[in-house]
PDB file of N, CA and C in Angstrom:
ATOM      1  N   UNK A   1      97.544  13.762-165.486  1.00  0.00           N
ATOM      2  CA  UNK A   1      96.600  13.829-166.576  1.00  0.00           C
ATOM      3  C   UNK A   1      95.708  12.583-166.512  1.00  0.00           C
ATOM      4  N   UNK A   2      94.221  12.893-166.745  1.00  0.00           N
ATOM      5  CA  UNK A   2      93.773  11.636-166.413  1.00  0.00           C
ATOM      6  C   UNK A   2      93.360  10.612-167.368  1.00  0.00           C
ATOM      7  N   UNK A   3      92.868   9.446-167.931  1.00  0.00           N
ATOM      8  CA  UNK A   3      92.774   8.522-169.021  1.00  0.00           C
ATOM      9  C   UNK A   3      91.817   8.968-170.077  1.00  0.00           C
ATOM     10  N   UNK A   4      90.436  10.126-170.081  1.00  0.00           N
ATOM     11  CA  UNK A   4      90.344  10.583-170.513  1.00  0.00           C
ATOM     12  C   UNK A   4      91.129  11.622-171.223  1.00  0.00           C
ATOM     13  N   UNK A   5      91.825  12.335-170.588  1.00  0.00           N
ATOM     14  CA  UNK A   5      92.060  13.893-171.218  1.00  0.00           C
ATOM     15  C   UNK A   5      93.249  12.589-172.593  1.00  0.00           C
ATOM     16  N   UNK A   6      94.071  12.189-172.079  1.00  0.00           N
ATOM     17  CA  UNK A   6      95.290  10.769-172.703  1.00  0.00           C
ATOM     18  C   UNK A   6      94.689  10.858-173.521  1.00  0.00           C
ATOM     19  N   UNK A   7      93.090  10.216-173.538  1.00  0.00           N
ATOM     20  CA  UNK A   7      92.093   9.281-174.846  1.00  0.00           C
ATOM     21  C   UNK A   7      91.922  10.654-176.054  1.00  0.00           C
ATOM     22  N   UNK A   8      91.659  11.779-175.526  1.00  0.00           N
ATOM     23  CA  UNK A   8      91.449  12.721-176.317  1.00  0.00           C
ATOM     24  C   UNK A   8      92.236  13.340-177.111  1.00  0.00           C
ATOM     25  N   UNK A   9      93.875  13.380-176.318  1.00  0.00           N
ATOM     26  CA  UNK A   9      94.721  13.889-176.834  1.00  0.00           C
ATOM     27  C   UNK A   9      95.212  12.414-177.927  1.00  0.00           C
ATOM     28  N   UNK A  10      94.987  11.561-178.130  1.00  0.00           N
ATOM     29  CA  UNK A  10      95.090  10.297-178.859  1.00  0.00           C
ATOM     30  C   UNK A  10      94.242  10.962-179.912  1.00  0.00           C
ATOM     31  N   UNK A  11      92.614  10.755-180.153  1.00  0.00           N
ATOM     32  CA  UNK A  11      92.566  10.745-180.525  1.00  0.00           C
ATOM     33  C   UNK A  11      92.488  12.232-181.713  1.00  0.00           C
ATOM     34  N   UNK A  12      92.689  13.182-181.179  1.00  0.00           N
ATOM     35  CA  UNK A  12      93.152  14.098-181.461  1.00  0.00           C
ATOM     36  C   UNK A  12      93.661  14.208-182.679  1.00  0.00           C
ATOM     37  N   UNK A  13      95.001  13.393-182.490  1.00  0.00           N
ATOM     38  CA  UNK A  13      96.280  13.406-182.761  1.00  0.00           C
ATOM     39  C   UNK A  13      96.102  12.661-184.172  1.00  0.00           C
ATOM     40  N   UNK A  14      95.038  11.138-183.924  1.00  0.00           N
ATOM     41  CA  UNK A  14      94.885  10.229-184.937  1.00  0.00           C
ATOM     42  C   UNK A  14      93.913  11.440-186.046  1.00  0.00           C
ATOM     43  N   UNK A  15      92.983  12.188-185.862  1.00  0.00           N
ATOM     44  CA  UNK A  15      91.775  12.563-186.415  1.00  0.00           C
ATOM     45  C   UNK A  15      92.493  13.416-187.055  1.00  0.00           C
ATOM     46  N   UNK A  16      93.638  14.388-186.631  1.00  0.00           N
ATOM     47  CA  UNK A  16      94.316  15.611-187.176  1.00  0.00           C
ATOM     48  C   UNK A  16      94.934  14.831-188.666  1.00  0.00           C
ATOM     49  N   UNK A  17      95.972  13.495-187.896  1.00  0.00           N
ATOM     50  CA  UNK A  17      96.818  13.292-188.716  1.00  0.00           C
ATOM     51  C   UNK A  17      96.148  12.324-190.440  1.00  0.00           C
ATOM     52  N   UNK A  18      95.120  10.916-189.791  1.00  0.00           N
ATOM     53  CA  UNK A  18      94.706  10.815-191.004  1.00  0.00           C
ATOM     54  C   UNK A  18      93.269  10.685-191.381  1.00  0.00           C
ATOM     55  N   UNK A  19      92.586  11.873-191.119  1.00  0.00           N
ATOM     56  CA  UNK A  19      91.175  11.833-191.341  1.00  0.00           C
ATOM     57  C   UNK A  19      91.171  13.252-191.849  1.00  0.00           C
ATOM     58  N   UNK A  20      91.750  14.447-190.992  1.00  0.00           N
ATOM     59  CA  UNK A  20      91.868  16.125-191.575  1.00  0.00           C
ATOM     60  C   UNK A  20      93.181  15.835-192.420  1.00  0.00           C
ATOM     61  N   UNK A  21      94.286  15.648-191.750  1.00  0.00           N
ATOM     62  CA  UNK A  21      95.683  15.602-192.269  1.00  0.00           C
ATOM     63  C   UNK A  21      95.795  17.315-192.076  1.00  0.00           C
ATOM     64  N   UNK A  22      95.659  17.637-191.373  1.00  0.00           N
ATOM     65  CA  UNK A  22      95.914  19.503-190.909  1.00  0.00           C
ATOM     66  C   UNK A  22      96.608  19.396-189.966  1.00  0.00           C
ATOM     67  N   UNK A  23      97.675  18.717-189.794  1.00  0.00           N
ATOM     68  CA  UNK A  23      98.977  18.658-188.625  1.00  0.00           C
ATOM     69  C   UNK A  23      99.962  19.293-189.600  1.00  0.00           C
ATOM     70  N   UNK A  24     100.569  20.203-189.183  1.00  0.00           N
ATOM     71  CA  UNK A  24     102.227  20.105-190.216  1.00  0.00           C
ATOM     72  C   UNK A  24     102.956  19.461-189.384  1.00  0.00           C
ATOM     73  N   UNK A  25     103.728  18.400-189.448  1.00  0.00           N
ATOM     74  CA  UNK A  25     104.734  17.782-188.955  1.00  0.00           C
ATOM     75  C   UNK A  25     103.843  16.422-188.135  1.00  0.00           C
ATOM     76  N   UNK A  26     102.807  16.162-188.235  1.00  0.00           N
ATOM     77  CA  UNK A  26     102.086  15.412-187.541  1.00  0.00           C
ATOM     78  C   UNK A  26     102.471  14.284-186.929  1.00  0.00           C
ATOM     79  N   UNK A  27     103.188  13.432-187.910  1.00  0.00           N
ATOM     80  CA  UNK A  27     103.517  12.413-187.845  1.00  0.00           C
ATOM     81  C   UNK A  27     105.016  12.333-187.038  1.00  0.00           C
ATOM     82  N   UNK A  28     105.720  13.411-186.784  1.00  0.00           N
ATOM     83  CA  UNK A  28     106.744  13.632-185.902  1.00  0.00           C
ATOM     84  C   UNK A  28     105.732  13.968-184.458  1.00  0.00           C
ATOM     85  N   UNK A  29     105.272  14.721-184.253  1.00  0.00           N
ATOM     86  CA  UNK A  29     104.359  15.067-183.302  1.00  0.00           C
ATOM     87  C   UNK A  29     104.150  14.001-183.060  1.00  0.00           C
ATOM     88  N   UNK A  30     103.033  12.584-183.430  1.00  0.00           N
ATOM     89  CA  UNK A  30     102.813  11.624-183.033  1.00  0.00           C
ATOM     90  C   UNK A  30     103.808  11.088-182.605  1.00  0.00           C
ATOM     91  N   UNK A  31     105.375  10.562-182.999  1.00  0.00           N
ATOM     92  CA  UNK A  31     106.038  10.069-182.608  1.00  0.00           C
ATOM     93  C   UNK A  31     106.732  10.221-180.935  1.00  0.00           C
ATOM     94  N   UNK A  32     106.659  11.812-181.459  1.00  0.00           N
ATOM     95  CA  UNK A  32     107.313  12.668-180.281  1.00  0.00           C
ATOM     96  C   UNK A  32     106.020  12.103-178.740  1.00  0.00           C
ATOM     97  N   UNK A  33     104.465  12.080-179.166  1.00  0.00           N
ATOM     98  CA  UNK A  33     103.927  11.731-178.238  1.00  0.00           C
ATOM     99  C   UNK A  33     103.756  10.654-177.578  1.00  0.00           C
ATOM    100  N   UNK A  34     104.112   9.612-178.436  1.00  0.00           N
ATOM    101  CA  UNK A  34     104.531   8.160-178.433  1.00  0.00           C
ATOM    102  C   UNK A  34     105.520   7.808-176.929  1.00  0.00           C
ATOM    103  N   UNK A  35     106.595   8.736-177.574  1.00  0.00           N
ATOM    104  CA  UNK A  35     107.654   8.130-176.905  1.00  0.00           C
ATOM    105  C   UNK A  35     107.237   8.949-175.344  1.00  0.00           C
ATOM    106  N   UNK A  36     107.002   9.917-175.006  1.00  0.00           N
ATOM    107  CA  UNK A  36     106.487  10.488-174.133  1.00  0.00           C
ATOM    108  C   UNK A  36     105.240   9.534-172.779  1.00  0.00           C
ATOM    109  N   UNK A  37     104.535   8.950-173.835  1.00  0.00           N
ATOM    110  CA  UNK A  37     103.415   8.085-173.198  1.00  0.00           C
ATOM    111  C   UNK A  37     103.659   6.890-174.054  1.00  0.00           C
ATOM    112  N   UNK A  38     104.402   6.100-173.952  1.00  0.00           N
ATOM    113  CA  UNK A  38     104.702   4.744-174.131  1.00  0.00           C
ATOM    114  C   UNK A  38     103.952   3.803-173.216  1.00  0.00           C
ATOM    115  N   UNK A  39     103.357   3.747-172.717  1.00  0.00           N
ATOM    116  CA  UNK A  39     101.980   2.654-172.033  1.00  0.00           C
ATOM    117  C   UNK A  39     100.972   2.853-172.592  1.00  0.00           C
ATOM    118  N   UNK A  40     100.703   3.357-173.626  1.00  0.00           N
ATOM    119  CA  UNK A  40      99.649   3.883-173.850  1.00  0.00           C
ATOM    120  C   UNK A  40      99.602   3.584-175.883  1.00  0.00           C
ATOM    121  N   UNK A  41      98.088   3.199-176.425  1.00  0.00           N
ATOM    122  CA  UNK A  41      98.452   2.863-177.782  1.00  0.00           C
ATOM    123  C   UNK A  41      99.062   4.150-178.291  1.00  0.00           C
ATOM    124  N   UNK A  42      99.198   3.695-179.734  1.00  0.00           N
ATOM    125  CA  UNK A  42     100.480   4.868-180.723  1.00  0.00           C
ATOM    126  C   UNK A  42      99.392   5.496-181.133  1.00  0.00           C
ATOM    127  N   UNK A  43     100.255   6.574-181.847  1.00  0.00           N
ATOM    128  CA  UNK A  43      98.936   7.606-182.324  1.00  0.00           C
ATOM    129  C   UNK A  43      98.852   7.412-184.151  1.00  0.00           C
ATOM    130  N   UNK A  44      99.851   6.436-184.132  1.00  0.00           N
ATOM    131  CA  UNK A  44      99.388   5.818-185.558  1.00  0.00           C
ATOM    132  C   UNK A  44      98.772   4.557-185.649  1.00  0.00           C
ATOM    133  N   UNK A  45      97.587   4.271-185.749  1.00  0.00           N
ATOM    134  CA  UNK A  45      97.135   2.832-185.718  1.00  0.00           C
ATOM    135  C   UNK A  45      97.865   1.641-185.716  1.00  0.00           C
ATOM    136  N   UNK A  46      97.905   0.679-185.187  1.00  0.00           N
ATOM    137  CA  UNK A  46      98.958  -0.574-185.371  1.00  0.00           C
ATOM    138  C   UNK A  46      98.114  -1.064-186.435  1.00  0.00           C
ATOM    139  N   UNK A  47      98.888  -1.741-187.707  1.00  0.00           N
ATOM    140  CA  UNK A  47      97.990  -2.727-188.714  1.00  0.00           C
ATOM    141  C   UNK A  47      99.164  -2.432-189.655  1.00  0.00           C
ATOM    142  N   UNK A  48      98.714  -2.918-190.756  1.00  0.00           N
ATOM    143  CA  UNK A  48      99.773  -3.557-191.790  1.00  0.00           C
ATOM    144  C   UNK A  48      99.223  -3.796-193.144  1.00  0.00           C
ATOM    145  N   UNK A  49      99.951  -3.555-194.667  1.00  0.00           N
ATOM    146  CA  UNK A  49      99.236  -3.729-195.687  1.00  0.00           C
ATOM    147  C   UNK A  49      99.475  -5.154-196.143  1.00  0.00           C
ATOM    148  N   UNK A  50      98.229  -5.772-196.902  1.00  0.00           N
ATOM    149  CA  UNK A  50      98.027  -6.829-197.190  1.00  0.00           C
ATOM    150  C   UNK A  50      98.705  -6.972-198.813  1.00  0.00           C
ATOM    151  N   UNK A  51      99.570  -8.130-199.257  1.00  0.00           N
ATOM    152  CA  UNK A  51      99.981  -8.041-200.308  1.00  0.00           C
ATOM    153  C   UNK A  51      99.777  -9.518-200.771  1.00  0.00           C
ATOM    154  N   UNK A  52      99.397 -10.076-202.142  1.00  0.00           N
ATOM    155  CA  UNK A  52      99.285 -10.971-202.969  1.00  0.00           C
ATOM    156  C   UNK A  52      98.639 -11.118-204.304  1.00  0.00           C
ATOM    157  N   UNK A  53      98.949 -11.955-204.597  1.00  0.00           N
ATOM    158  CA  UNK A  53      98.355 -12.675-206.012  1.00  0.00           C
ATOM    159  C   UNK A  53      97.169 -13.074-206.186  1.00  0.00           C
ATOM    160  N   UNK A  54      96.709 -13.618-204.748  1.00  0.00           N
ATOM    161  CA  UNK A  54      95.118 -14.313-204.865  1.00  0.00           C
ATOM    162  C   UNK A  54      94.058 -13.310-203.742  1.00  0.00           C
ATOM    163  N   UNK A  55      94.949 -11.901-203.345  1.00  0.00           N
ATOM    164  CA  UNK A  55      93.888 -11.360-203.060  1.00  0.00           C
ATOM    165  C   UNK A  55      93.490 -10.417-203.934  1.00  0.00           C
ATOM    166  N   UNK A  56      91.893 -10.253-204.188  1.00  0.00           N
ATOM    167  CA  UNK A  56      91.057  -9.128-204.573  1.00  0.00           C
ATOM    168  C   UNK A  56      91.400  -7.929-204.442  1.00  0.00           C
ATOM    169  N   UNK A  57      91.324  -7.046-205.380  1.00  0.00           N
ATOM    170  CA  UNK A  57      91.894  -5.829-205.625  1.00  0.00           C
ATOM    171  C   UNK A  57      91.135  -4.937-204.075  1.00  0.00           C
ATOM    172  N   UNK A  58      90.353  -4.747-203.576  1.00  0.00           N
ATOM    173  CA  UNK A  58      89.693  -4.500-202.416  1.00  0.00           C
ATOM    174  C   UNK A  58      90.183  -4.972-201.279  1.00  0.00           C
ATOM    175  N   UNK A  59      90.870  -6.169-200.918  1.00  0.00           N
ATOM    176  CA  UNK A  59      91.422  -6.966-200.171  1.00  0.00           C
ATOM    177  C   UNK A  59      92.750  -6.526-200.051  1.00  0.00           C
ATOM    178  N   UNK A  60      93.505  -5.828-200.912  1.00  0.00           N
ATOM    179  CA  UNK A  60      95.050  -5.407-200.825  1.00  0.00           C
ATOM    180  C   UNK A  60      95.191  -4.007-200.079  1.00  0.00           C
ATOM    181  N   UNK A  61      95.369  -4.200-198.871  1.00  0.00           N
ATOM    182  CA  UNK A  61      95.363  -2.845-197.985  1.00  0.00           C
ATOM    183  C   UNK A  61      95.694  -2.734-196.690  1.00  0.00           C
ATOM    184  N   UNK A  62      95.722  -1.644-196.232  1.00  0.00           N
ATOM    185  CA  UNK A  62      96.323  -1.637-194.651  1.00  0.00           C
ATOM    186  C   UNK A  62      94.664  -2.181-194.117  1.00  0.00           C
ATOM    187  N   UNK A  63      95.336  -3.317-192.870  1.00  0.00           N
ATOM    188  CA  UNK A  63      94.621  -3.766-192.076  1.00  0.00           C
ATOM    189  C   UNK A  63      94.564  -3.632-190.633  1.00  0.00           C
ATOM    190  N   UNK A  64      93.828  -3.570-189.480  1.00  0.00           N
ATOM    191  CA  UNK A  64      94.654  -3.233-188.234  1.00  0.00           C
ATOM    192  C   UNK A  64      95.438  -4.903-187.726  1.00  0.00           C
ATOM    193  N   UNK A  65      96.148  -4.617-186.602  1.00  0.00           N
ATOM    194  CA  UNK A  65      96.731  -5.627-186.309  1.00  0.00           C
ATOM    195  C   UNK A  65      96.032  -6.237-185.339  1.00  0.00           C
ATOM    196  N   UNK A  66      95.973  -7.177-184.311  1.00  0.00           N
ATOM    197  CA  UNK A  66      94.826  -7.728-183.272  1.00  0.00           C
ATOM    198  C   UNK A  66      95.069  -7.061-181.919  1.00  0.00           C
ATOM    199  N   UNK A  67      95.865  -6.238-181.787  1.00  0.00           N
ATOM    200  CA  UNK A  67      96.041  -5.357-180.429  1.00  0.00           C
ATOM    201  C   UNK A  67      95.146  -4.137-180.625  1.00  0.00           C
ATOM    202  N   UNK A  68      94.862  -3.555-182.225  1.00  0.00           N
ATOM    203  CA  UNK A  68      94.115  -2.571-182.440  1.00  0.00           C
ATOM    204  C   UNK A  68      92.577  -2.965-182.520  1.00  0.00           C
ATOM    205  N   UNK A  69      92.727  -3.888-182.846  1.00  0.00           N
ATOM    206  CA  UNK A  69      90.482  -4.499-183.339  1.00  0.00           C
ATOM    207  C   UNK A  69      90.438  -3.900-181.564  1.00  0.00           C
ATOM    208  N   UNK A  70      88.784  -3.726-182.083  1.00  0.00           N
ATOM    209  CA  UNK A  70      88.150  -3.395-180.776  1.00  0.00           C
ATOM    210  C   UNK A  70      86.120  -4.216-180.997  1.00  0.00           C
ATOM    211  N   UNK A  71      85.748  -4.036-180.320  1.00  0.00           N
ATOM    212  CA  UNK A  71      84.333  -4.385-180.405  1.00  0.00           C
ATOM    213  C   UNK A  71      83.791  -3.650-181.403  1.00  0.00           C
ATOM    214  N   UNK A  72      83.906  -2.388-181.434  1.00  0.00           N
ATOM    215  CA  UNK A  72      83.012  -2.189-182.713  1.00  0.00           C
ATOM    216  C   UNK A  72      83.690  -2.073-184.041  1.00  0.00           C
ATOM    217  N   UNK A  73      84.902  -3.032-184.351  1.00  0.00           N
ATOM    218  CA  UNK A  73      85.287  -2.911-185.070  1.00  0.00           C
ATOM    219  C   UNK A  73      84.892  -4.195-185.948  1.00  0.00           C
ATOM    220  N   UNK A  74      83.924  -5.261-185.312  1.00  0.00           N
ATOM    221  CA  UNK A  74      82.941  -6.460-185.700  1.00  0.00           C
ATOM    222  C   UNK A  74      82.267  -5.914-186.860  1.00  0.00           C
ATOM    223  N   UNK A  75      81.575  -5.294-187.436  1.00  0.00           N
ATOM    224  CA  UNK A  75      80.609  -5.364-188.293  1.00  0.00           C
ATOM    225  C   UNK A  75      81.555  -4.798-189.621  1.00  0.00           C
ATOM    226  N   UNK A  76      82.724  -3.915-189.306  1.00  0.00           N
ATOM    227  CA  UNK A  76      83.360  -3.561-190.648  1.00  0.00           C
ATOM    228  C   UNK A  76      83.804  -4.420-191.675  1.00  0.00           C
ATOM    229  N   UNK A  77      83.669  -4.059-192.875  1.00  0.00           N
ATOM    230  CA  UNK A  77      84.004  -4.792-194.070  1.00  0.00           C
ATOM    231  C   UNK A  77      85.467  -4.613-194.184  1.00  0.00           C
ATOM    232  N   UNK A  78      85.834  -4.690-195.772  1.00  0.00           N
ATOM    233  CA  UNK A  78      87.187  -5.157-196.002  1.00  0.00           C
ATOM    234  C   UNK A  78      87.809  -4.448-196.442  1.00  0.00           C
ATOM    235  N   UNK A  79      87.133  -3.458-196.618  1.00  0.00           N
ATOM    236  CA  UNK A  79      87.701  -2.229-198.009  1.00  0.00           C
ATOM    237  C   UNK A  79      88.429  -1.743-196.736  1.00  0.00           C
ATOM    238  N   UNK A  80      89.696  -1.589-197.071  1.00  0.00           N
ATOM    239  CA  UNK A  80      90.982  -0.818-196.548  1.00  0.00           C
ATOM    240  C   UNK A  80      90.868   0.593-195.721  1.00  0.00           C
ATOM    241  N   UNK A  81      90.134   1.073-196.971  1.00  0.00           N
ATOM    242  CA  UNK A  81      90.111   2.729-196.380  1.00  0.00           C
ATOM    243  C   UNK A  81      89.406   3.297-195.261  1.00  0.00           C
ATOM    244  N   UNK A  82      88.102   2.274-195.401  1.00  0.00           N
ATOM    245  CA  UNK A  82      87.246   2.472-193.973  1.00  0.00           C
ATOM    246  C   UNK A  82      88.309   1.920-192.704  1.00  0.00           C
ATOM    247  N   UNK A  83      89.111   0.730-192.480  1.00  0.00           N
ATOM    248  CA  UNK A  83      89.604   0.276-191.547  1.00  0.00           C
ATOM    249  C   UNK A  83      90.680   1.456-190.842  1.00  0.00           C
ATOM    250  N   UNK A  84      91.063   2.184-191.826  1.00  0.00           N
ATOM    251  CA  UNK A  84      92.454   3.471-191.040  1.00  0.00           C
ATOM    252  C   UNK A  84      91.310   4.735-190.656  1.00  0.00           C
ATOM    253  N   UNK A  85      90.399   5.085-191.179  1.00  0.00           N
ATOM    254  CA  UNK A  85      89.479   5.712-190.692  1.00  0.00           C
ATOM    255  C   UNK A  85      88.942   5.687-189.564  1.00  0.00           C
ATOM    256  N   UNK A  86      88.631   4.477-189.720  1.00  0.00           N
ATOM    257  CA  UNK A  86      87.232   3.976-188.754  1.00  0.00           C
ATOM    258  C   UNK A  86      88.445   3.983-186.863  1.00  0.00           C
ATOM    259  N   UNK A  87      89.733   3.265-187.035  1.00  0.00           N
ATOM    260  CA  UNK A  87      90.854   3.422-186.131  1.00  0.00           C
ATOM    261  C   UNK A  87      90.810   4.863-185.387  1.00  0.00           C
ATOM    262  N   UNK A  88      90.389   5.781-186.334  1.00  0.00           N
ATOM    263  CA  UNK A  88      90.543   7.010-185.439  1.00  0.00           C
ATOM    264  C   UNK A  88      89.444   7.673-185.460  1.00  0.00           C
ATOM    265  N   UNK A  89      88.230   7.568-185.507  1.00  0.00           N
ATOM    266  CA  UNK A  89      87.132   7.937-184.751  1.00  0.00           C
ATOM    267  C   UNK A  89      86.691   7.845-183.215  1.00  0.00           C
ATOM    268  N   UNK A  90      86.490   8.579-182.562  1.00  0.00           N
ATOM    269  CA  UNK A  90      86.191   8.869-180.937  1.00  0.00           C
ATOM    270  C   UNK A  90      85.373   7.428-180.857  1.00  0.00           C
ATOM    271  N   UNK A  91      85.164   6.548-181.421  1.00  0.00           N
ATOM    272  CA  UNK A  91      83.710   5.468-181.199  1.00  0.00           C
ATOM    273  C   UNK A  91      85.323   4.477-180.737  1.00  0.00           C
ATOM    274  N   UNK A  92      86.363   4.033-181.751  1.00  0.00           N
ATOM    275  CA  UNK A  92      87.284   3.186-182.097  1.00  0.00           C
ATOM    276  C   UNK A  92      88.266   4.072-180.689  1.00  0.00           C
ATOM    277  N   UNK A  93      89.145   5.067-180.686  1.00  0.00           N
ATOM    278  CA  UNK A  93      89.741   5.563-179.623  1.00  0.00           C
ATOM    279  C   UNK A  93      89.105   5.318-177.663  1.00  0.00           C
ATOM    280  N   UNK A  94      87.614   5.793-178.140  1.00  0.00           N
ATOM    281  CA  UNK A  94      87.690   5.149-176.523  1.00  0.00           C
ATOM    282  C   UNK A  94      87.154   3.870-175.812  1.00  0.00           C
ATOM    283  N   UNK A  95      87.269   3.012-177.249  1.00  0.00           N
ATOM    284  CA  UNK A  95      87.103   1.714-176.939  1.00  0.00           C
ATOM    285  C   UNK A  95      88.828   1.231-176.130  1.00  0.00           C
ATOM    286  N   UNK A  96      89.362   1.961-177.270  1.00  0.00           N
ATOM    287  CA  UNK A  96      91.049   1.326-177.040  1.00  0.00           C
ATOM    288  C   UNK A  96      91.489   1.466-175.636  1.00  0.00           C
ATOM    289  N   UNK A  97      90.989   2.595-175.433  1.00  0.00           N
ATOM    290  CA  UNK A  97      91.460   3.921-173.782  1.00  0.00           C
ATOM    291  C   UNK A  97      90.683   2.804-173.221  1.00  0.00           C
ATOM    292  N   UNK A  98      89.328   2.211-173.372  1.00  0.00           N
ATOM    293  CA  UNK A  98      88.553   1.728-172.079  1.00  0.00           C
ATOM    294  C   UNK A  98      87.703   3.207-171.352  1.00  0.00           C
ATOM    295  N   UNK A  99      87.620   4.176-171.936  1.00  0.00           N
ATOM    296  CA  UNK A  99      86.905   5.720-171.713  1.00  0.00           C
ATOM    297  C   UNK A  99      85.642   5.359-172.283  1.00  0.00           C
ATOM    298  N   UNK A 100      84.104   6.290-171.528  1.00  0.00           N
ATOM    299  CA  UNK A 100      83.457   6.542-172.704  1.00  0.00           C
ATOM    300  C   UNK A 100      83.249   7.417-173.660  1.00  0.00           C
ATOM    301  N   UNK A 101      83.283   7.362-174.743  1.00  0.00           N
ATOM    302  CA  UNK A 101      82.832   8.354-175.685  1.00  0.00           C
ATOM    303  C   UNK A 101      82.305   9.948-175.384  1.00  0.00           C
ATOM    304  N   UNK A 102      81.270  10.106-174.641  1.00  0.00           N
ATOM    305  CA  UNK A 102      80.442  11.310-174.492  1.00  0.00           C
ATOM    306  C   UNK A 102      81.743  12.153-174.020  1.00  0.00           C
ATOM    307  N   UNK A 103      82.388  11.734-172.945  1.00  0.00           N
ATOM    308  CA  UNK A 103      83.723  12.026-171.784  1.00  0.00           C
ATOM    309  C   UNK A 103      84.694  12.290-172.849  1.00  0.00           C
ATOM    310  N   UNK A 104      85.466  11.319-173.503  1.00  0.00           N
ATOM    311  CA  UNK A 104      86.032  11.674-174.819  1.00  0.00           C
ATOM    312  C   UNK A 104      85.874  12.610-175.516  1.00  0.00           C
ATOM    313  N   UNK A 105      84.843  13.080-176.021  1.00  0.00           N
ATOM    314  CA  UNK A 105      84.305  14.354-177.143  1.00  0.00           C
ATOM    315  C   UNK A 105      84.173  15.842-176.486  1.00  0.00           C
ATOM    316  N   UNK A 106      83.976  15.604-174.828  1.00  0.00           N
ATOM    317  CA  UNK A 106      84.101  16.889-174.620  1.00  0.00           C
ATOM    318  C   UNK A 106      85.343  17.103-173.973  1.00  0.00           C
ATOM    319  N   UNK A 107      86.340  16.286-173.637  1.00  0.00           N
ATOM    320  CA  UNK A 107      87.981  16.827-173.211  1.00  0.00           C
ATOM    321  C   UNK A 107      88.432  17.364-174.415  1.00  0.00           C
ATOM    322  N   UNK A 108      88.202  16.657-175.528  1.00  0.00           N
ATOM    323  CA  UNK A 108      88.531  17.301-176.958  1.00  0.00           C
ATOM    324  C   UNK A 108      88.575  18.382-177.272  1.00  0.00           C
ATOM    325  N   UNK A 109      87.243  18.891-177.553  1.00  0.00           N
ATOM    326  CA  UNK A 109      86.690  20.168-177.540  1.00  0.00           C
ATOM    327  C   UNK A 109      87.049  21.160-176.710  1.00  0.00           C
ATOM    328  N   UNK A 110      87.274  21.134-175.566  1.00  0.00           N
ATOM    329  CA  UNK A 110      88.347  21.706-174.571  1.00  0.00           C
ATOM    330  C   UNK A 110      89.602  21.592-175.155  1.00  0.00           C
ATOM    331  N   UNK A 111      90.362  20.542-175.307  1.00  0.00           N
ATOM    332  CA  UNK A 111      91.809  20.609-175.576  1.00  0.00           C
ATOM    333  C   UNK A 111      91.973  21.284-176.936  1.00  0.00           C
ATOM    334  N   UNK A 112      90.816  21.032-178.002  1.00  0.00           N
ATOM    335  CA  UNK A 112      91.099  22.007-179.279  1.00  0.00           C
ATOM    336  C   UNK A 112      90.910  23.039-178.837  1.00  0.00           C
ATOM    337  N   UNK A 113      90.294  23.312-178.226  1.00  0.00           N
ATOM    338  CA  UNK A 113      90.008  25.377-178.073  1.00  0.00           C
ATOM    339  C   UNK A 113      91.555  25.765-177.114  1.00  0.00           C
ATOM    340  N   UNK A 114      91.736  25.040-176.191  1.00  0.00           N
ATOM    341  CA  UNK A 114      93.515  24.961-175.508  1.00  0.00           C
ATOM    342  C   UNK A 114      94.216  25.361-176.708  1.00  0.00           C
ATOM    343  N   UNK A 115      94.656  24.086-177.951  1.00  0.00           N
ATOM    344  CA  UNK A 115      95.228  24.299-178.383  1.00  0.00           C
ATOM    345  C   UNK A 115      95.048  25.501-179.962  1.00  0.00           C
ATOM    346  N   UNK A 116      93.572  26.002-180.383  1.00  0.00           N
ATOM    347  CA  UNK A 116      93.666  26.841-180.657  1.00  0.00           C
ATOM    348  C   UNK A 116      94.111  28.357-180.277  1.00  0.00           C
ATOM    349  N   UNK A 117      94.215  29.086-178.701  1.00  0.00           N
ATOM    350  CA  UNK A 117      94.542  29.851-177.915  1.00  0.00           C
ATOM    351  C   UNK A 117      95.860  30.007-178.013  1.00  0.00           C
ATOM    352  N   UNK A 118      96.523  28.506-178.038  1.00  0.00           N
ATOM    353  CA  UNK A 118      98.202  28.526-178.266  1.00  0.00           C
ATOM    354  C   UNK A 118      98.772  29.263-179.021  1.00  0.00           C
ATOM    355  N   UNK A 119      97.621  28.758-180.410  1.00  0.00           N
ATOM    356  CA  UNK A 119      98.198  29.579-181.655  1.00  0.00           C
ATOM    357  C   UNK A 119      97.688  30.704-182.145  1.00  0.00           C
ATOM    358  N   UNK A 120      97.463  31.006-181.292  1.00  0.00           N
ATOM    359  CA  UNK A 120      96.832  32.896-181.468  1.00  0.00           C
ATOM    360  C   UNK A 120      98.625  33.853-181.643  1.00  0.00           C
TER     361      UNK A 120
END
């Protein structure tokens, strides 16, 4: 399988689980793919929630960790919700892969119509 088709089925996996959330069992699925391709990032973002007293109600949230930042992850702000989002968009996934994008979006599109056929 080559580092594309990997990048797609990643991000796939991230877009199903927390951007649609239309996986049943997703988050086992991810795991299950994890352990399968272990060289390869998780299909749950690495990052961590922020907790205190002197941070801003906006400031208290899952953050990524420094194995997940990527280049275009420079201009994002602080608000939480964009950061687990923004992790699984095809822009953030084939930065991670080292793929480009265009290559990314159409293994996808292939592998969803694959895996729609499955479930016929």
């Amino acid at each position: 399988m080559s580092q594309v088709e990997l990048a797609a089925e990643l991000y796939i996996l991230r877009d199903s689980m927390y951007v649609h959330n239309n996986i049943r069992g997703g988050w086992w699925r991810g795991r299950a793919w994890h352990k399968e391709h272990s060289n390869l990032p998780s299909p749950h973002p690495h990052g961590g929630r922020r907790y205190g007293e002197r941070l801003p109600p906006h400031d208290r949230g899952w953050y990524p960790l420094d194995d997940e930042v990527q280049p275009c992850c420079q201009g994002m702000r602080s608000r939480y919700e964009r950061w687990l989002y923004h992790c699984c968009t095809a822009t953030h996934v084939a930065n991670l892969m080292g793929v480009d994008r265009v290559e990314l979006l159409r293994a996808a599109k292939v592998l969803r119509g694959l895996i729609a056929l499955e479930s016929l």
